[in-house]
N, C-alpha and C. Protein backbone atom coordinates (compact mmCIF):
# COMPACT_ATOMS: atom_id res chain seq x y z
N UNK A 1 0.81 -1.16 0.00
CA UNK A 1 0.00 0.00 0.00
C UNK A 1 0.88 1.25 0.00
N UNK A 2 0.63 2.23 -0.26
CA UNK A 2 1.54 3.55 -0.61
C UNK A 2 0.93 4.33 0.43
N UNK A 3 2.10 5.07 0.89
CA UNK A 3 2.28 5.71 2.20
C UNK A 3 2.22 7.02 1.80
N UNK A 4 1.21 7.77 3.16
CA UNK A 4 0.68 9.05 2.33
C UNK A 4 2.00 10.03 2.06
N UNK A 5 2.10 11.31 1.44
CA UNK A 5 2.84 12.29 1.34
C UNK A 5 2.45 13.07 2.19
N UNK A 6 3.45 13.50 3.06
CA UNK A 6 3.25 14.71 3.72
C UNK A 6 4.31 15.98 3.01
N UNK A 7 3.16 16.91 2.94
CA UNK A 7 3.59 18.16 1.67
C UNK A 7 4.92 19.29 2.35
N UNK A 8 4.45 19.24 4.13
CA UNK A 8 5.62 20.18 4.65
C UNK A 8 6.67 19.46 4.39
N UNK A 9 6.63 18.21 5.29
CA UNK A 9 8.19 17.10 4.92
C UNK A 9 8.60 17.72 3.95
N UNK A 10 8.25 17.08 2.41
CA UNK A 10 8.71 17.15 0.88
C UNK A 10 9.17 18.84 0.63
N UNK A 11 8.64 19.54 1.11
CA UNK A 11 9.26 21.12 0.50
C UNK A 11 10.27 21.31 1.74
N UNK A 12 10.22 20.89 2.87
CA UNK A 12 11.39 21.35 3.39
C UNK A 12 12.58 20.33 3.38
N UNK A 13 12.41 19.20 2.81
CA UNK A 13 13.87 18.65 2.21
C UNK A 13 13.99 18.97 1.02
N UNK A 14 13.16 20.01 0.11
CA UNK A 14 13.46 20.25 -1.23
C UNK A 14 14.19 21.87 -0.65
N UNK A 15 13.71 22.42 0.27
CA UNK A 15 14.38 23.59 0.60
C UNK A 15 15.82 23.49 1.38
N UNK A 16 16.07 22.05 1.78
CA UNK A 16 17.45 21.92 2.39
C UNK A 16 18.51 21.63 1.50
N UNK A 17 18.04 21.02 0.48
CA UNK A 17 18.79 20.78 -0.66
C UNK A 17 18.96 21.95 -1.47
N UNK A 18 18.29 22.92 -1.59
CA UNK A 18 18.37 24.08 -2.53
C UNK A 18 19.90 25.01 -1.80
N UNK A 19 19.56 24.58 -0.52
CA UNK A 19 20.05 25.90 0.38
C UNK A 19 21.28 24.76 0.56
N UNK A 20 21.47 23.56 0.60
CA UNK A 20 22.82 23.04 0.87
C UNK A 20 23.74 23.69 -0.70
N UNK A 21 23.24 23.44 -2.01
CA UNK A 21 24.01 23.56 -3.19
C UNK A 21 24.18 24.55 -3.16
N UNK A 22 23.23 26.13 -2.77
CA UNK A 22 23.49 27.23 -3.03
C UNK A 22 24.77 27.70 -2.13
N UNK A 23 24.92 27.06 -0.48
CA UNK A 23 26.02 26.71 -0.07
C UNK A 23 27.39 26.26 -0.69
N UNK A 24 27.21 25.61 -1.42
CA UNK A 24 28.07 24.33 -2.09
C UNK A 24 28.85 25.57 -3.16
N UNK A 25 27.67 26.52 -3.78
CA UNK A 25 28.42 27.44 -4.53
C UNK A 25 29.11 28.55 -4.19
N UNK A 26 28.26 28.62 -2.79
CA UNK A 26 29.38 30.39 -2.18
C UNK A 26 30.39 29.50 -1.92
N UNK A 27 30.70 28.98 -0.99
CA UNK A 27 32.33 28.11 -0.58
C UNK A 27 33.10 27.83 -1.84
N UNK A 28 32.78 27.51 -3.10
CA UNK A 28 33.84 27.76 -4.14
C UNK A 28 34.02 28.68 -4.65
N UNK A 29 32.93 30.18 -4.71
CA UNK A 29 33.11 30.90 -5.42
C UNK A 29 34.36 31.87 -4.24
N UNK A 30 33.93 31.87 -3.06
CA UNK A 30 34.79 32.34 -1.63
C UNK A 30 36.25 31.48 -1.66
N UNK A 31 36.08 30.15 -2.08
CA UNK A 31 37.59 29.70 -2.02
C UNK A 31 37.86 30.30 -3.42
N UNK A 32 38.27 30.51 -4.54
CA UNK A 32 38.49 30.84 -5.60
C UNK A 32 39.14 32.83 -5.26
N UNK A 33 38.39 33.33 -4.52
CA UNK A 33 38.77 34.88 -4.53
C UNK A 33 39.69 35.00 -3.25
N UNK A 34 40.04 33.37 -2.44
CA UNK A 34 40.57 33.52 -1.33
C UNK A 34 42.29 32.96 -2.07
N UNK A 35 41.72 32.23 -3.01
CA UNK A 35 43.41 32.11 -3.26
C UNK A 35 43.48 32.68 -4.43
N UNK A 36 42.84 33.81 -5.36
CA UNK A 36 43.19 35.09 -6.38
C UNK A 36 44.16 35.69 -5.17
N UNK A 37 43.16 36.35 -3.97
CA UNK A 37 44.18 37.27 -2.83
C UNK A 37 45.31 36.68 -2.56
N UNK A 38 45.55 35.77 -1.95
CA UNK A 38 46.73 35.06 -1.91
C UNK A 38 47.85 35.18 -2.75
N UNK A 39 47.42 35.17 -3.94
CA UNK A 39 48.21 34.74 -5.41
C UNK A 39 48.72 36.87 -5.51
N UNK A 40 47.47 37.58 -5.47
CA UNK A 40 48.02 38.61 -5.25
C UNK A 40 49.16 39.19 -4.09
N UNK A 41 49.03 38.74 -2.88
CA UNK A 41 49.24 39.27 -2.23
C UNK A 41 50.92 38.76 -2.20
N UNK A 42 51.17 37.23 -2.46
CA UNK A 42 52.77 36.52 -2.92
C UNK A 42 53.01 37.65 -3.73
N UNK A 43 52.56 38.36 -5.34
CA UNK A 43 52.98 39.02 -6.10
C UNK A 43 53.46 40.01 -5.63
N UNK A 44 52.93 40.91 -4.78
CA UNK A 44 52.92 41.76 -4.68
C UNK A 44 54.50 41.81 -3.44
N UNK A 45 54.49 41.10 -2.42
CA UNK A 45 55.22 40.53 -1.49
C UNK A 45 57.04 40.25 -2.55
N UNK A 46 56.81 39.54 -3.31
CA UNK A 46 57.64 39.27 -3.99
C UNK A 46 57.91 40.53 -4.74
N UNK A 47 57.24 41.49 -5.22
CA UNK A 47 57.67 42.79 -5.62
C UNK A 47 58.86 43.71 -4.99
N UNK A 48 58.23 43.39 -3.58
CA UNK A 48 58.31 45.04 -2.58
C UNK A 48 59.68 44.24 -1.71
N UNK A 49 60.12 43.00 -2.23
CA UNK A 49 61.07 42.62 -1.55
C UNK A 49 62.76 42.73 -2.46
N UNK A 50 64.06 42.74 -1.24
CA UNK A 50 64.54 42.56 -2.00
C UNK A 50 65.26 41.74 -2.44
N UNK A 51 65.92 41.50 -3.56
CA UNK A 51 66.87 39.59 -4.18
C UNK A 51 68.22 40.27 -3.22
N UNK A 52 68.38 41.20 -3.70
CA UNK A 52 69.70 41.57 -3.31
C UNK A 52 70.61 42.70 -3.14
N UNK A 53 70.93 42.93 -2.28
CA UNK A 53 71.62 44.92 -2.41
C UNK A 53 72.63 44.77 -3.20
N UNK A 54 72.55 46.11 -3.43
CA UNK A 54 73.76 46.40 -4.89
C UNK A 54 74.51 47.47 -3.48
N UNK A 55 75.80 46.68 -3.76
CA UNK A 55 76.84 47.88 -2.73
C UNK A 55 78.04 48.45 -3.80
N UNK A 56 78.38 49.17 -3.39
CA UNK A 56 79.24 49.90 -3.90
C UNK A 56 80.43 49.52 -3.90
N UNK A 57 81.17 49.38 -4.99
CA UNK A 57 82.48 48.88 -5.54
C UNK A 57 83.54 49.45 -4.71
N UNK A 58 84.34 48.41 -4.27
CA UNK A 58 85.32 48.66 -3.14
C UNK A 58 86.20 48.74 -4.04
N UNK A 59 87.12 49.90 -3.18
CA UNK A 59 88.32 49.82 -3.94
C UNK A 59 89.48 48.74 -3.61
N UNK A 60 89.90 48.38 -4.86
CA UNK A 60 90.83 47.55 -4.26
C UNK A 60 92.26 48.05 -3.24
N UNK A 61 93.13 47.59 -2.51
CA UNK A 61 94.35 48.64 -1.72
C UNK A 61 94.98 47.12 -2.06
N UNK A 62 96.28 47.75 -2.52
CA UNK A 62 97.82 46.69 -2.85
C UNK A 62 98.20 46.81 -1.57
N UNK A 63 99.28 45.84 -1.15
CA UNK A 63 99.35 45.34 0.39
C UNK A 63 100.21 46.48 0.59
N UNK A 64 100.95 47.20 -0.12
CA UNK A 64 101.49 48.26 0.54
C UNK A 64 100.67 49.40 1.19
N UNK A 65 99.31 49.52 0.75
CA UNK A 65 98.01 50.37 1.57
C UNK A 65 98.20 51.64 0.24
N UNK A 66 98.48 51.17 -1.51
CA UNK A 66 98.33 52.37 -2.02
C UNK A 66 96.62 52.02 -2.83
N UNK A 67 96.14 52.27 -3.25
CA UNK A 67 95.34 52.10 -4.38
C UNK A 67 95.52 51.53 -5.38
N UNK A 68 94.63 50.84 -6.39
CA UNK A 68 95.22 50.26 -7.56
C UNK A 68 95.65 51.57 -8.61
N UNK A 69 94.15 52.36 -8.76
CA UNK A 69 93.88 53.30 -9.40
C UNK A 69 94.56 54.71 -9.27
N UNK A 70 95.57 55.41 -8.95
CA UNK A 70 95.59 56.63 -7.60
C UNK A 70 95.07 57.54 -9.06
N UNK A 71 95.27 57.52 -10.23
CA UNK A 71 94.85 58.60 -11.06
C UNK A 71 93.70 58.95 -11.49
N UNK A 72 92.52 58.19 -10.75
CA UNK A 72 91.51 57.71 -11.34
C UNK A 72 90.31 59.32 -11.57
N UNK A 73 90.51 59.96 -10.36
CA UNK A 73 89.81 61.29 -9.71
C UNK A 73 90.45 62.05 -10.87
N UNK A 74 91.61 62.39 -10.87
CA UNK A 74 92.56 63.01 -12.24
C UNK A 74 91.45 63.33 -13.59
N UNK A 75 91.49 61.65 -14.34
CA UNK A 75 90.83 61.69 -15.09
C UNK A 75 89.57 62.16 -15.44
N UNK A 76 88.88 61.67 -14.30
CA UNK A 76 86.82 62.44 -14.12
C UNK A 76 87.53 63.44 -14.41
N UNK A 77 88.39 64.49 -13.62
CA UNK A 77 88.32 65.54 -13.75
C UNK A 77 88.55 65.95 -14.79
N UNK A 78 89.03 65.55 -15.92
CA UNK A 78 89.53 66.37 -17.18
C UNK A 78 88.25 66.01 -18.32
N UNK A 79 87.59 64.56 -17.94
CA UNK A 79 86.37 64.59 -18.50
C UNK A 79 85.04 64.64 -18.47
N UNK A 80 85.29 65.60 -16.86
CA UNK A 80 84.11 66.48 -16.67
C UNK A 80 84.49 67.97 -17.76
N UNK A 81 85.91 68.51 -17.78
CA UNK A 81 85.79 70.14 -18.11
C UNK A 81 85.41 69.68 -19.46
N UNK A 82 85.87 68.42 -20.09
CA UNK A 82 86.18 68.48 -21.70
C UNK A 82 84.58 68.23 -21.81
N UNK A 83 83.78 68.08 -21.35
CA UNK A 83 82.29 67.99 -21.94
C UNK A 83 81.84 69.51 -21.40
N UNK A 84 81.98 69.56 -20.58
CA UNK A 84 81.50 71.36 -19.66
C UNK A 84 82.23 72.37 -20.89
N UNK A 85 82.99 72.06 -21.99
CA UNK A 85 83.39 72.52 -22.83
C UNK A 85 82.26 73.33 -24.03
N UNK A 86 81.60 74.45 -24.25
CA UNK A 86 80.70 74.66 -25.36
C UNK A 86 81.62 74.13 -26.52
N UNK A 87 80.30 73.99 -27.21
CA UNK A 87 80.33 73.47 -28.69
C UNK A 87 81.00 74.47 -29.66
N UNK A 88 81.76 74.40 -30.34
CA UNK A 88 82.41 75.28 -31.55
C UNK A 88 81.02 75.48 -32.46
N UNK A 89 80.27 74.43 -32.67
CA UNK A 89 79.57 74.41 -33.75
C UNK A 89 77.88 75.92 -33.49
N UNK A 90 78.15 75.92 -31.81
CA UNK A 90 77.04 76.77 -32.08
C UNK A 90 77.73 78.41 -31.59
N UNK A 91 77.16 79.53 -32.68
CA UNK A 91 77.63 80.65 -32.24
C UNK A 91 76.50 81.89 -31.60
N UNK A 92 77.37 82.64 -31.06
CA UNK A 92 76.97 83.64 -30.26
C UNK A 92 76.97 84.75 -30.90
N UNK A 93 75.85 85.77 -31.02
CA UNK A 93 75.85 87.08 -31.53
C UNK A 93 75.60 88.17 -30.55
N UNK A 94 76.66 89.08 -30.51
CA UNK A 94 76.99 90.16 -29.74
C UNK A 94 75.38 91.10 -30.35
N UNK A 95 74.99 91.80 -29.19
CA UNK A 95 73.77 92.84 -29.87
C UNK A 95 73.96 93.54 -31.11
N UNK A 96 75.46 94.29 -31.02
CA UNK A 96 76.09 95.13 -32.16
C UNK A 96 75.87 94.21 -33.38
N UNK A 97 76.03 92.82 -33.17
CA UNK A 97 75.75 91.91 -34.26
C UNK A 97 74.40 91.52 -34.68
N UNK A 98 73.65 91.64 -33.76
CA UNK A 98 72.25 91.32 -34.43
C UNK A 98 71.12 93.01 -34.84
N UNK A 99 72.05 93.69 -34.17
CA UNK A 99 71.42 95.13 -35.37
C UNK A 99 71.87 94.75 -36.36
N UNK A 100 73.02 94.57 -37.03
CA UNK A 100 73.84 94.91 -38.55
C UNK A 100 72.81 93.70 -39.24
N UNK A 101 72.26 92.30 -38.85
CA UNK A 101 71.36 91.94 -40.04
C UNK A 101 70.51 92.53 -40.33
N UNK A 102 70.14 92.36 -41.29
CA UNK A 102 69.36 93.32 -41.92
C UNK A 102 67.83 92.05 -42.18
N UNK A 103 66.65 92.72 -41.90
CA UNK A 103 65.32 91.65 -42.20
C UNK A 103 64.49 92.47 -43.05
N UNK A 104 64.06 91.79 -43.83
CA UNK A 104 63.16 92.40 -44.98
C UNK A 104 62.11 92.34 -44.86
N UNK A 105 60.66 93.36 -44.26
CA UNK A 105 59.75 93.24 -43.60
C UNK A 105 58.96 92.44 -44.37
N UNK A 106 59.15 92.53 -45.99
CA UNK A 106 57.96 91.80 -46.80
C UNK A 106 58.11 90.65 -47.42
N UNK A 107 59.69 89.61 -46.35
CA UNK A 107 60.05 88.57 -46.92
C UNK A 107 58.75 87.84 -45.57
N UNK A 108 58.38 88.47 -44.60
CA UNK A 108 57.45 87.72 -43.77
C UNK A 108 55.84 87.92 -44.42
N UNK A 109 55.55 88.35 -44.89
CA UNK A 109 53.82 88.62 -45.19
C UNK A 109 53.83 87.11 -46.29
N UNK A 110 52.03 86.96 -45.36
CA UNK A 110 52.09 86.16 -46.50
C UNK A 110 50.76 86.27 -47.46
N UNK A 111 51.28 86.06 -48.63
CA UNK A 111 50.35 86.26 -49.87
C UNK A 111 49.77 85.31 -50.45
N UNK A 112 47.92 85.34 -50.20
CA UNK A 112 47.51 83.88 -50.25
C UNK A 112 46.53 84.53 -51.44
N UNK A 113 46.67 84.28 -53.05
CA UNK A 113 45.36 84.97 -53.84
C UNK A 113 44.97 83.81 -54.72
N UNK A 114 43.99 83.50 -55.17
CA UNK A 114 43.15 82.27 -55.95
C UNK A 114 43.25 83.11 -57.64
């Protein structure tokens, strides 16, 4: 013989099941943005860190305590002035020099006729 249905029973195990899967989907969609952050946050970690300091080149000293280099300052210095040097190629006009050209007022107009 078939056993009656009871209608609350049936909708509230159809409502436990709705609400377990809809469960089932926040917890992956929440694990998924929990290890994006993660994955960001290594990146970012691994950015802001550092591999390794860069130090500054020791000089070497020969066992007598001189330098390898002693002329080394010498040199900068002569090829700092030789660039601090102006260019030959560009010149300078004294005022007295830029009266004496002469400009031709009507080499500037311009003449536009169809």
């Amino acid at each position: 013989m078939a056993q009656p249905i009871d209608i609350q029973t049936e909708l509230g195990r159809t409502t436990l099941a709705e609400r377990v899967a809809d469960i089932q989907g926040r917890l992956t969609v929440a694990a998924q943005q929990r290890a994006h952050s993660d994955a960001l946050e290594t990146r970012a970690a691994a950015e802001t860190t550092v591999g390794h300091a860069h130090q500054a080149e020791k000089r070497e000293l020969e066992p007598d305590g001189r330098r390898q280099n002693p002329f080394v300052s010498r040199k900068r210095k002569k090829a700092a002035k030789a660039s601090a040097a102006p260019d030959e190629s560009s010149t300078f006009y004294t005022a007295e020099e830029t009266r004496e050209v002469a400009v031709d007022p009507e080499a500037h107009k311009l003449d536009i006729s169809i």
